[in-house]
C-alpha atoms as a PDB file:
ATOM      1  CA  UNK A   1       0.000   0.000   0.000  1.00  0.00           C
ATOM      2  CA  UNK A   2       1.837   3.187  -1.116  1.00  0.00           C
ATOM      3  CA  UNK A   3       1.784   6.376   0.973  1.00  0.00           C
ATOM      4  CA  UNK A   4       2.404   9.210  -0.697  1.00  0.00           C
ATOM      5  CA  UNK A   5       3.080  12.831   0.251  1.00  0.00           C
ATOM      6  CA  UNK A   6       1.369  15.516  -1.929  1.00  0.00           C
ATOM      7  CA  UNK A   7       2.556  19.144  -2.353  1.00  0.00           C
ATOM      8  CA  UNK A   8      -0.279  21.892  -3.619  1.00  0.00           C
ATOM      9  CA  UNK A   9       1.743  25.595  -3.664  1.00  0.00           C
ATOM     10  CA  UNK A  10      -0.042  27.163  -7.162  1.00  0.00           C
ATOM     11  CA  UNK A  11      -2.178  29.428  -5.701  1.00  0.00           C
ATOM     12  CA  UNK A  12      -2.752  31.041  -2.461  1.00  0.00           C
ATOM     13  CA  UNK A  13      -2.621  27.902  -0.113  1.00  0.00           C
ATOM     14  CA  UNK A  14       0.590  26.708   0.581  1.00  0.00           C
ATOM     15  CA  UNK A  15      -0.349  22.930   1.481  1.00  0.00           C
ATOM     16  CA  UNK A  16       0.811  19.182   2.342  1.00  0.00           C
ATOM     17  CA  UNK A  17      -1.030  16.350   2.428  1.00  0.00           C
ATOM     18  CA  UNK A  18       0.023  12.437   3.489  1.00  0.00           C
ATOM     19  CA  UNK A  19      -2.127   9.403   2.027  1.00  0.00           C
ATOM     20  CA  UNK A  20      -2.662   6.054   0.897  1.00  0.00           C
ATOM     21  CA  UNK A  21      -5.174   3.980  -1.339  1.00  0.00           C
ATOM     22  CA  UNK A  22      -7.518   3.912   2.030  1.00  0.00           C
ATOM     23  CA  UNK A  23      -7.498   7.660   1.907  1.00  0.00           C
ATOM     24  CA  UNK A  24      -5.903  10.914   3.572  1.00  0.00           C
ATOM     25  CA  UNK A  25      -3.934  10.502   6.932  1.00  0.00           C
ATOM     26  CA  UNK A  26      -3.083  13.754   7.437  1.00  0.00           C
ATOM     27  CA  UNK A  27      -3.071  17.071   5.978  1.00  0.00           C
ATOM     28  CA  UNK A  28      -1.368  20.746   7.127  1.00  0.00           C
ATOM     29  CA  UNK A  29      -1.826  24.126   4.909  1.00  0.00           C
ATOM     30  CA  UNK A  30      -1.872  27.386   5.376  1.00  0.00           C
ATOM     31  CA  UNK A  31      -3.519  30.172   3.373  1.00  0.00           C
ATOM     32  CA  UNK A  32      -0.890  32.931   2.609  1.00  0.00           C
ATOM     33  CA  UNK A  33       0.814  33.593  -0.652  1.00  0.00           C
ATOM     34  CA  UNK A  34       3.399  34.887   0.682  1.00  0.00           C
ATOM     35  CA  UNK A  35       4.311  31.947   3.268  1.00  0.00           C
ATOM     36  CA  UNK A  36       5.008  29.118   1.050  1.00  0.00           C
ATOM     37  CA  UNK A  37       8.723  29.540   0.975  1.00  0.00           C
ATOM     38  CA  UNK A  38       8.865  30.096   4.458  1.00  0.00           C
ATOM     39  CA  UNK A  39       6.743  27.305   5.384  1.00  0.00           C
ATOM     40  CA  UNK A  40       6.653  24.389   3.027  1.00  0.00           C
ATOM     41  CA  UNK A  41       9.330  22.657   4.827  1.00  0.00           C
ATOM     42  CA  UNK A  42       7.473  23.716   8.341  1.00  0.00           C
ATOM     43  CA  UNK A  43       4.338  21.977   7.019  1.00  0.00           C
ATOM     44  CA  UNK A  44       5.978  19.093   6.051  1.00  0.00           C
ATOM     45  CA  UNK A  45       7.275  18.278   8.980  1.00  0.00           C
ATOM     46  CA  UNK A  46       5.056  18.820  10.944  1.00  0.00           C
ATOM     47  CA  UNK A  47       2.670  16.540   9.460  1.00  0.00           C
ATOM     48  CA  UNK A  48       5.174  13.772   9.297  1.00  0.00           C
ATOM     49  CA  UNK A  49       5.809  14.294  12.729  1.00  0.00           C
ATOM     50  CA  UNK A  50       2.301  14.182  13.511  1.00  0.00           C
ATOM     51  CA  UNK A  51       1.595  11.058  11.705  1.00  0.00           C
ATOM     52  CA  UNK A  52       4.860   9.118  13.026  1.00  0.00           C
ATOM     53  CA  UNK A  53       6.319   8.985   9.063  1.00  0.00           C
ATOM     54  CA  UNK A  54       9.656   9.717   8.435  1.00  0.00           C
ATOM     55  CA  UNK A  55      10.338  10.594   4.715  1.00  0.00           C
ATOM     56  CA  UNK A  56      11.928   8.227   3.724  1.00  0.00           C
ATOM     57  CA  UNK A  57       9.206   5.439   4.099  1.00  0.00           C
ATOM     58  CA  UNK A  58       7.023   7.289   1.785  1.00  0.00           C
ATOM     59  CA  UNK A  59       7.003   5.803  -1.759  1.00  0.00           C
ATOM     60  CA  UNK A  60       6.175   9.145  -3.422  1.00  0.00           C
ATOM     61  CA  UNK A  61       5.875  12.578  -4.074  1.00  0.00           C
ATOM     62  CA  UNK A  62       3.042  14.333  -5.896  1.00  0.00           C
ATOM     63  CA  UNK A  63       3.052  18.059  -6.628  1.00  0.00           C
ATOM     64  CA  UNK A  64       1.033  20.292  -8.375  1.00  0.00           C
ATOM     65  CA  UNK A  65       2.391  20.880 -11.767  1.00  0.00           C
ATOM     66  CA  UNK A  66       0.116  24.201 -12.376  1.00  0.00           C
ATOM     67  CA  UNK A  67      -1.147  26.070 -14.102  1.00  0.00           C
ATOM     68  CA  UNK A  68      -0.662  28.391 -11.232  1.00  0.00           C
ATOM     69  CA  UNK A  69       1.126  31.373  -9.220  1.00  0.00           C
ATOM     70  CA  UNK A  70       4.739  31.126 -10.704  1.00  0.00           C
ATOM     71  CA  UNK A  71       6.518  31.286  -8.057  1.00  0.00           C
ATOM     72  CA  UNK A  72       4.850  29.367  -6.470  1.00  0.00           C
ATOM     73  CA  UNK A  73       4.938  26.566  -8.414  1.00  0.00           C
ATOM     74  CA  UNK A  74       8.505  26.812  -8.459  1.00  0.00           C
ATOM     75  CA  UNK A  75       8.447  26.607  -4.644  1.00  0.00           C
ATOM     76  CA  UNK A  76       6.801  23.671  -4.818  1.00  0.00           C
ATOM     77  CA  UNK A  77       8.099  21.184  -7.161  1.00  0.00           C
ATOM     78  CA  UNK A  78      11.771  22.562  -5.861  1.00  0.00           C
ATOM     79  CA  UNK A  79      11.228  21.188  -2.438  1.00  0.00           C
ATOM     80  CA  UNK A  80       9.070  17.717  -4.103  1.00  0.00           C
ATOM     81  CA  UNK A  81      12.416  17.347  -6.630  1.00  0.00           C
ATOM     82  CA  UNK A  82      14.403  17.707  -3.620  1.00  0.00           C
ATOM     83  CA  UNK A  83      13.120  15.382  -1.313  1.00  0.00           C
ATOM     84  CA  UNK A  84      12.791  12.790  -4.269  1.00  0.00           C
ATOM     85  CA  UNK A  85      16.556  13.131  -5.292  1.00  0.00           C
ATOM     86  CA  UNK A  86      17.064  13.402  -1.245  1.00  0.00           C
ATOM     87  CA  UNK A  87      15.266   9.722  -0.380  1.00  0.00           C
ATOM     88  CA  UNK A  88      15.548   8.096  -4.144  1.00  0.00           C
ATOM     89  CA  UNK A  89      11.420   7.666  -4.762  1.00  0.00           C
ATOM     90  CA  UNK A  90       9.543   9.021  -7.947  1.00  0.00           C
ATOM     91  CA  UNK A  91       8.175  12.092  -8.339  1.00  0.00           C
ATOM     92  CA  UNK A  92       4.231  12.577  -9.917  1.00  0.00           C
ATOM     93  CA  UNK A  93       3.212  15.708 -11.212  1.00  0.00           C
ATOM     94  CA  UNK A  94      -0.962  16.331 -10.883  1.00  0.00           C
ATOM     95  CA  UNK A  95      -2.315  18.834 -12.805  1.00  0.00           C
ATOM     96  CA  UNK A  96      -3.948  21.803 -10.628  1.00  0.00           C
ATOM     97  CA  UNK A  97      -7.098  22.800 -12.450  1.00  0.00           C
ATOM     98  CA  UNK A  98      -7.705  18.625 -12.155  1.00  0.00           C
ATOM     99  CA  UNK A  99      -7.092  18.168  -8.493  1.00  0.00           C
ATOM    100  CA  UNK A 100      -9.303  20.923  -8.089  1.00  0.00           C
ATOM    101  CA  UNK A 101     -12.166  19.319  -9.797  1.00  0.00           C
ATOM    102  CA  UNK A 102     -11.820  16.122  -7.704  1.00  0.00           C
ATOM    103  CA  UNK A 103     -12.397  18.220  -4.538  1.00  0.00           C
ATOM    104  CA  UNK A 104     -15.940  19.731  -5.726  1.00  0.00           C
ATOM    105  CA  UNK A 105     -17.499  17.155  -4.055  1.00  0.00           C
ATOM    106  CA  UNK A 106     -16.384  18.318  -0.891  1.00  0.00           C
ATOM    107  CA  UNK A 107     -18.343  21.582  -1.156  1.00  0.00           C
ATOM    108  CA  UNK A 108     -21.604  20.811  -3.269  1.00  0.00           C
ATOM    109  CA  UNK A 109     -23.231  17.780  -4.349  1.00  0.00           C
ATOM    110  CA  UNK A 110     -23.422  17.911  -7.828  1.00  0.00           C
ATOM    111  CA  UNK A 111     -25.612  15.082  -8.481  1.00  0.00           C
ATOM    112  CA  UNK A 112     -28.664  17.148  -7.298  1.00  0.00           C
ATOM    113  CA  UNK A 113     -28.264  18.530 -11.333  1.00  0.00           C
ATOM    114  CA  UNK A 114     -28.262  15.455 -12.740  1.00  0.00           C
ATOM    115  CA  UNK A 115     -25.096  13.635 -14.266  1.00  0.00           C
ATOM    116  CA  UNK A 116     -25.374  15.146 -17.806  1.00  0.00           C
ATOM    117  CA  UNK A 117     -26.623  18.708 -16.758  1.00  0.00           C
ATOM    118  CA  UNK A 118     -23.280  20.370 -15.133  1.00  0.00           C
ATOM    119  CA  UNK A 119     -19.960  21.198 -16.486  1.00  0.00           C
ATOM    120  CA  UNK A 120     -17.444  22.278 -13.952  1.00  0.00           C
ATOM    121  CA  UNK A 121     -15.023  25.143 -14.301  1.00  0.00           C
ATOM    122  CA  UNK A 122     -12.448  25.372 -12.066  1.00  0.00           C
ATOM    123  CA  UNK A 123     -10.280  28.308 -12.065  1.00  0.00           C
ATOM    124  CA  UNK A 124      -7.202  29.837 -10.698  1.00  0.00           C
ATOM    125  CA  UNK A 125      -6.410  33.373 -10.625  1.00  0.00           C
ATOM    126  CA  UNK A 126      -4.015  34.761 -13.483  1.00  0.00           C
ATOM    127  CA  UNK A 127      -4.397  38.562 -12.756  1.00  0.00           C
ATOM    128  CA  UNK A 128      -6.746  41.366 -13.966  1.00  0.00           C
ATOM    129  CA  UNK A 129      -9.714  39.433 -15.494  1.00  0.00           C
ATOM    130  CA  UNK A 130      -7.667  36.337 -17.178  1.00  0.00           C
ATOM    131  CA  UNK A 131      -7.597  33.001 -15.168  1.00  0.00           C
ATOM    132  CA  UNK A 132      -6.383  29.377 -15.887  1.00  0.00           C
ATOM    133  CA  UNK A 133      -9.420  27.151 -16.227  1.00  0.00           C
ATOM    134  CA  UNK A 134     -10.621  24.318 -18.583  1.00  0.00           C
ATOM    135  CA  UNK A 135     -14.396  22.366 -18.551  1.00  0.00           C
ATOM    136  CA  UNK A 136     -14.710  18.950 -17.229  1.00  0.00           C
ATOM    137  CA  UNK A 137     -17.948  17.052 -17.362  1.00  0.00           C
ATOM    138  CA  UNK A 138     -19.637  15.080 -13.851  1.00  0.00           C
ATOM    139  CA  UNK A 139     -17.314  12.597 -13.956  1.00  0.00           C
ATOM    140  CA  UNK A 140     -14.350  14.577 -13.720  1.00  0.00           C
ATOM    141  CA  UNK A 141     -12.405  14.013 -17.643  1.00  0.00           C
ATOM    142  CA  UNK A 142     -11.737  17.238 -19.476  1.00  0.00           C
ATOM    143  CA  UNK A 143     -13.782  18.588 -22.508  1.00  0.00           C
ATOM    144  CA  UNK A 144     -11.360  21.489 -23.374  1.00  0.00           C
ATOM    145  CA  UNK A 145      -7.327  22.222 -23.454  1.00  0.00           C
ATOM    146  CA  UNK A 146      -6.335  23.927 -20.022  1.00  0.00           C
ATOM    147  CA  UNK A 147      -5.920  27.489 -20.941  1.00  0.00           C
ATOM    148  CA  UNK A 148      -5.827  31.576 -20.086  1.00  0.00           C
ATOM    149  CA  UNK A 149      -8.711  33.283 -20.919  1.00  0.00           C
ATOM    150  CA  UNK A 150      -9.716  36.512 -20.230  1.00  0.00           C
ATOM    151  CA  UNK A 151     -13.453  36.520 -18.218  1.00  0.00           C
ATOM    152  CA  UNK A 152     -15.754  38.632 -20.188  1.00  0.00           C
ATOM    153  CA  UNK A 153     -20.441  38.697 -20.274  1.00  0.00           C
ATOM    154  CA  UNK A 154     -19.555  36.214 -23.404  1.00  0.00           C
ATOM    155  CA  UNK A 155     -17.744  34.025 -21.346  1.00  0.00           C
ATOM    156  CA  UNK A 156     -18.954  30.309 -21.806  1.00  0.00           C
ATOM    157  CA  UNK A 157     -21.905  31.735 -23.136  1.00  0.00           C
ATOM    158  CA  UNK A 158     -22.458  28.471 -25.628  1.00  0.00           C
ATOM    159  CA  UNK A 159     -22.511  26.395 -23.057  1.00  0.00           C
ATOM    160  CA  UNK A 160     -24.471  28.661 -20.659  1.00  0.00           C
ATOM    161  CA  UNK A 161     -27.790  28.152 -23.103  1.00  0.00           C
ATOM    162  CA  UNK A 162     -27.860  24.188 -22.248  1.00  0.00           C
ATOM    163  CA  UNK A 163     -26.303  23.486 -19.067  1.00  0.00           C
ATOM    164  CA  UNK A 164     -25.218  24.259 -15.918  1.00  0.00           C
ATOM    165  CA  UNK A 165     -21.786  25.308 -15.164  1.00  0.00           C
ATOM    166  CA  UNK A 166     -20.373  25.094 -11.569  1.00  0.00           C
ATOM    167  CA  UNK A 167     -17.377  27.934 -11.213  1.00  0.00           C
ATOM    168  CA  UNK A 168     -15.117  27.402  -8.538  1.00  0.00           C
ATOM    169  CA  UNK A 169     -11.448  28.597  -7.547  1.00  0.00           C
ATOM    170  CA  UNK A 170      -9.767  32.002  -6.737  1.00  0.00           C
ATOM    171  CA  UNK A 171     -10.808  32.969 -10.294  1.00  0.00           C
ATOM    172  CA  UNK A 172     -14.382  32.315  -9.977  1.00  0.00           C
ATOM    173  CA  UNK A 173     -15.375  36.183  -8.598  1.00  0.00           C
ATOM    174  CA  UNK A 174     -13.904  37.512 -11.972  1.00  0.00           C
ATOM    175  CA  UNK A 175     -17.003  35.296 -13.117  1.00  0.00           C
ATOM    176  CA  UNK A 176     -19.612  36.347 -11.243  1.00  0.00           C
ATOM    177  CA  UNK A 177     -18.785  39.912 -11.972  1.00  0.00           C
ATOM    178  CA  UNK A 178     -20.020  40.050 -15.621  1.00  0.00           C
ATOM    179  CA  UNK A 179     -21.988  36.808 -15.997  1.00  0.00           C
ATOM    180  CA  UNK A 180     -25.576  36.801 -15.174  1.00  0.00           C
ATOM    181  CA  UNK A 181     -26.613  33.690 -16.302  1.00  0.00           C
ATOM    182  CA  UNK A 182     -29.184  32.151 -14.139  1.00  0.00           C
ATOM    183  CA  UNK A 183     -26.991  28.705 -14.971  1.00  0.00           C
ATOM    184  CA  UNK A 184     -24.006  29.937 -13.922  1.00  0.00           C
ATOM    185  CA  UNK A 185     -23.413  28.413  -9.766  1.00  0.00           C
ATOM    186  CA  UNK A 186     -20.661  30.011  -8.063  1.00  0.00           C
ATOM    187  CA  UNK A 187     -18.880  28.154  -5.303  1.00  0.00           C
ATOM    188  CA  UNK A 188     -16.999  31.257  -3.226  1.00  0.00           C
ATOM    189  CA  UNK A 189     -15.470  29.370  -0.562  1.00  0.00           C
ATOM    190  CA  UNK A 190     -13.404  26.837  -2.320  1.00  0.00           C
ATOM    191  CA  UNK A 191      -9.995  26.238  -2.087  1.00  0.00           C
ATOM    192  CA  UNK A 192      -7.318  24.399  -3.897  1.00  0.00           C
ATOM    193  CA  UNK A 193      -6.107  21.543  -1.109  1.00  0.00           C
ATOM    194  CA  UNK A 194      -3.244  18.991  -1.431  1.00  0.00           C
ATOM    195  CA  UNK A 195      -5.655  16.421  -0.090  1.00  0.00           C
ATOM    196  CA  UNK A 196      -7.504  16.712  -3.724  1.00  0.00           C
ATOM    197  CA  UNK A 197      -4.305  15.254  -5.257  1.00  0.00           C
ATOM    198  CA  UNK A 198      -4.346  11.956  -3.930  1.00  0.00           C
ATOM    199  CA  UNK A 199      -6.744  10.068  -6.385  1.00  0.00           C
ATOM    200  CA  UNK A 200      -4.834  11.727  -9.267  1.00  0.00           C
ATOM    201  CA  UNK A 201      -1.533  10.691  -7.391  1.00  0.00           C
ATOM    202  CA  UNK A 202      -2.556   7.374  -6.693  1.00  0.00           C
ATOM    203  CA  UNK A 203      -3.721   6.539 -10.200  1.00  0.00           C
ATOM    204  CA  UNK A 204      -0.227   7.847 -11.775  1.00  0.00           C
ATOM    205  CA  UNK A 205       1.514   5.513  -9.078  1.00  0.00           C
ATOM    206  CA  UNK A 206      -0.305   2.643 -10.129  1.00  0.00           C
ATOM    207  CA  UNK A 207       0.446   3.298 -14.201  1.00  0.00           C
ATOM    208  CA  UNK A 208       3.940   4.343 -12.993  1.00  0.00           C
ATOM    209  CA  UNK A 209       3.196   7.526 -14.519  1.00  0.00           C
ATOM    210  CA  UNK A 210       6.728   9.083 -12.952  1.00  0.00           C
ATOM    211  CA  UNK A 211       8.578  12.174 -14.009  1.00  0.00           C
ATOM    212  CA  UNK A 212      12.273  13.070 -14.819  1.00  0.00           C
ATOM    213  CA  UNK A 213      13.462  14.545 -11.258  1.00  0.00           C
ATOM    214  CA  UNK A 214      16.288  16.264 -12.931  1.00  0.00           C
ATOM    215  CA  UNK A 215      14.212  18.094 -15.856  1.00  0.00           C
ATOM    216  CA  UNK A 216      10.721  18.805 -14.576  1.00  0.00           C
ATOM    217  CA  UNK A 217       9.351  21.916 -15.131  1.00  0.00           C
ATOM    218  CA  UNK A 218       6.016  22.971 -13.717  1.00  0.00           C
ATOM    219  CA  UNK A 219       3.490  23.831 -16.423  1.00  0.00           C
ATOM    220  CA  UNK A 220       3.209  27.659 -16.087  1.00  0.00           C
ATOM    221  CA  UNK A 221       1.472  27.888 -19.418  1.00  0.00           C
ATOM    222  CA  UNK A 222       2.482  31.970 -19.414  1.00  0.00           C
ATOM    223  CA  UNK A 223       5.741  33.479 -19.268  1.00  0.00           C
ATOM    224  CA  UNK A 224       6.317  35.248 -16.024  1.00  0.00           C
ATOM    225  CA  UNK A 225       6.308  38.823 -16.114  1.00  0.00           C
ATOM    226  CA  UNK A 226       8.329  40.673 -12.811  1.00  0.00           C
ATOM    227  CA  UNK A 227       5.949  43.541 -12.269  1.00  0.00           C
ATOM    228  CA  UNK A 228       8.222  46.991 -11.188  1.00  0.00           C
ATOM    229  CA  UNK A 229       7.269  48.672  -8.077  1.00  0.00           C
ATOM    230  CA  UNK A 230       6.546  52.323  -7.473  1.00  0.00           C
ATOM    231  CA  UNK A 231       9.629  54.078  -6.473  1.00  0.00           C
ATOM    232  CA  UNK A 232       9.060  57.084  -4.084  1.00  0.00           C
ATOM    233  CA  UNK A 233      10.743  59.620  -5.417  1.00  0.00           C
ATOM    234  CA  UNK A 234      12.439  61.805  -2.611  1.00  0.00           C
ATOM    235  CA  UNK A 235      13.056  65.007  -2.780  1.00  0.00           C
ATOM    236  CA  UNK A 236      16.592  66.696  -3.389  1.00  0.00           C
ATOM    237  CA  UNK A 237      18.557  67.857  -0.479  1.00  0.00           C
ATOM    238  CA  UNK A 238      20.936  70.739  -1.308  1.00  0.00           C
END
């Protein structure tokens, strides 16, 4: 029975969770952007602590492979690289916009719509009014590419007329904003969870879907772009 130890750091949560084919043992996150480089490692431990699991008896990591926060990202599959290299075990990459859809459940029960009446949108904040999302139908496989769009009142507006769609994720307000679509369900308290992972990471563990350790890259699907701060300008002294 494999335990594995899943990283989520793509979006606002910074978060760890340990589990097996029973289900999750233990989890520890945090909701700060700014903490995850400061307390990855923290979490980590703690929870292995907590559970009595040292790292090396785990038989896998799983990170988030984005789309997501850039840095972020980077913070995360760093530290799941590293602990794989560290202890010798294979490294799965989960996508984030997936895991998300696999923790819906947790927060509405979408089979009061009926199994071929709801899409669900999960999405993940990409500044201004674009976000990272994709459509998956009830049982979780995706009908469209993962991509960047920017939210507009035309937004999913095809499949608006016929169904319902379920928008979830730190993107979801941009949504709600300029569609009024009496189909369109907002979920406002969600939030992205390593504990989602675990069916994802399981299933890649079984296929041994494994990734390079050395040459992983996180999928950030945009280039990052550093954003320059206001200087105060002060004025001359003479």
């Amino acid at each position: 029975m494999p335990t594995i130890l899943c990283i989520e750091t793509g979006s606002n949560v910074c978060s760890v969770a340990l589990g097996n084919e029973k289900g999750i043992l233990g989890v520890k996150e945090v909701c700060d952007e700014k903490a995850h480089s400061s307390l990855l490692n923290v979490l980590i431990n703690d929870l292995c602590n907590e559970k009595k699991v040292t790292l090396p008896e785990i038989d896998a990591v799983a990170v988030s492979k984005g789309p997501g926060s850039y840095t972020g990202l980077r913070i995360g599959v760093s530290m799941a690289k590293g602990i794989c290299y560290a202890i010798s075990k294979p490294l799965i990459a989960v996508g984030s916009l997936e895991s998300m859809v696999y923790g819906i459940d947790d927060y509405i029960n979408v089979n009061q719509f009926g199994r071929e009446e709801v899409f669900l949108c999960p999405m993940i904040d990409a500044r201004r009014m674009e976000v990272y999302t994709a459509l998956f139908n009830f049982q979780k496989h995706p009908l469209t590419e993962v991509k960047a769009l920017v939210v507009d009142g035309s937004t999913f507006e095809s499949r608006l007329k016929s169904k319902k769609v379920v928008f979830f994720g730190n993107g979801a307000a941009k949504c709600r904003e300029v569609i009024s679509n009496t189909n369109a369900m907002f979920v406002d308290d969600f939030s992205p969870s390593a504990r989602f992972m675990l069916p994802l990471a399981m299933l890649a563990y079984e296929e041994k879907d494994f990734k390079d350790v050395a040459y992983f890259e996180p999928f950030y699907l945009k280039n990052f772009v550093a954003v320059k701060g206001k200087n105060k300008v002060l004025p001359s002294q003479k």
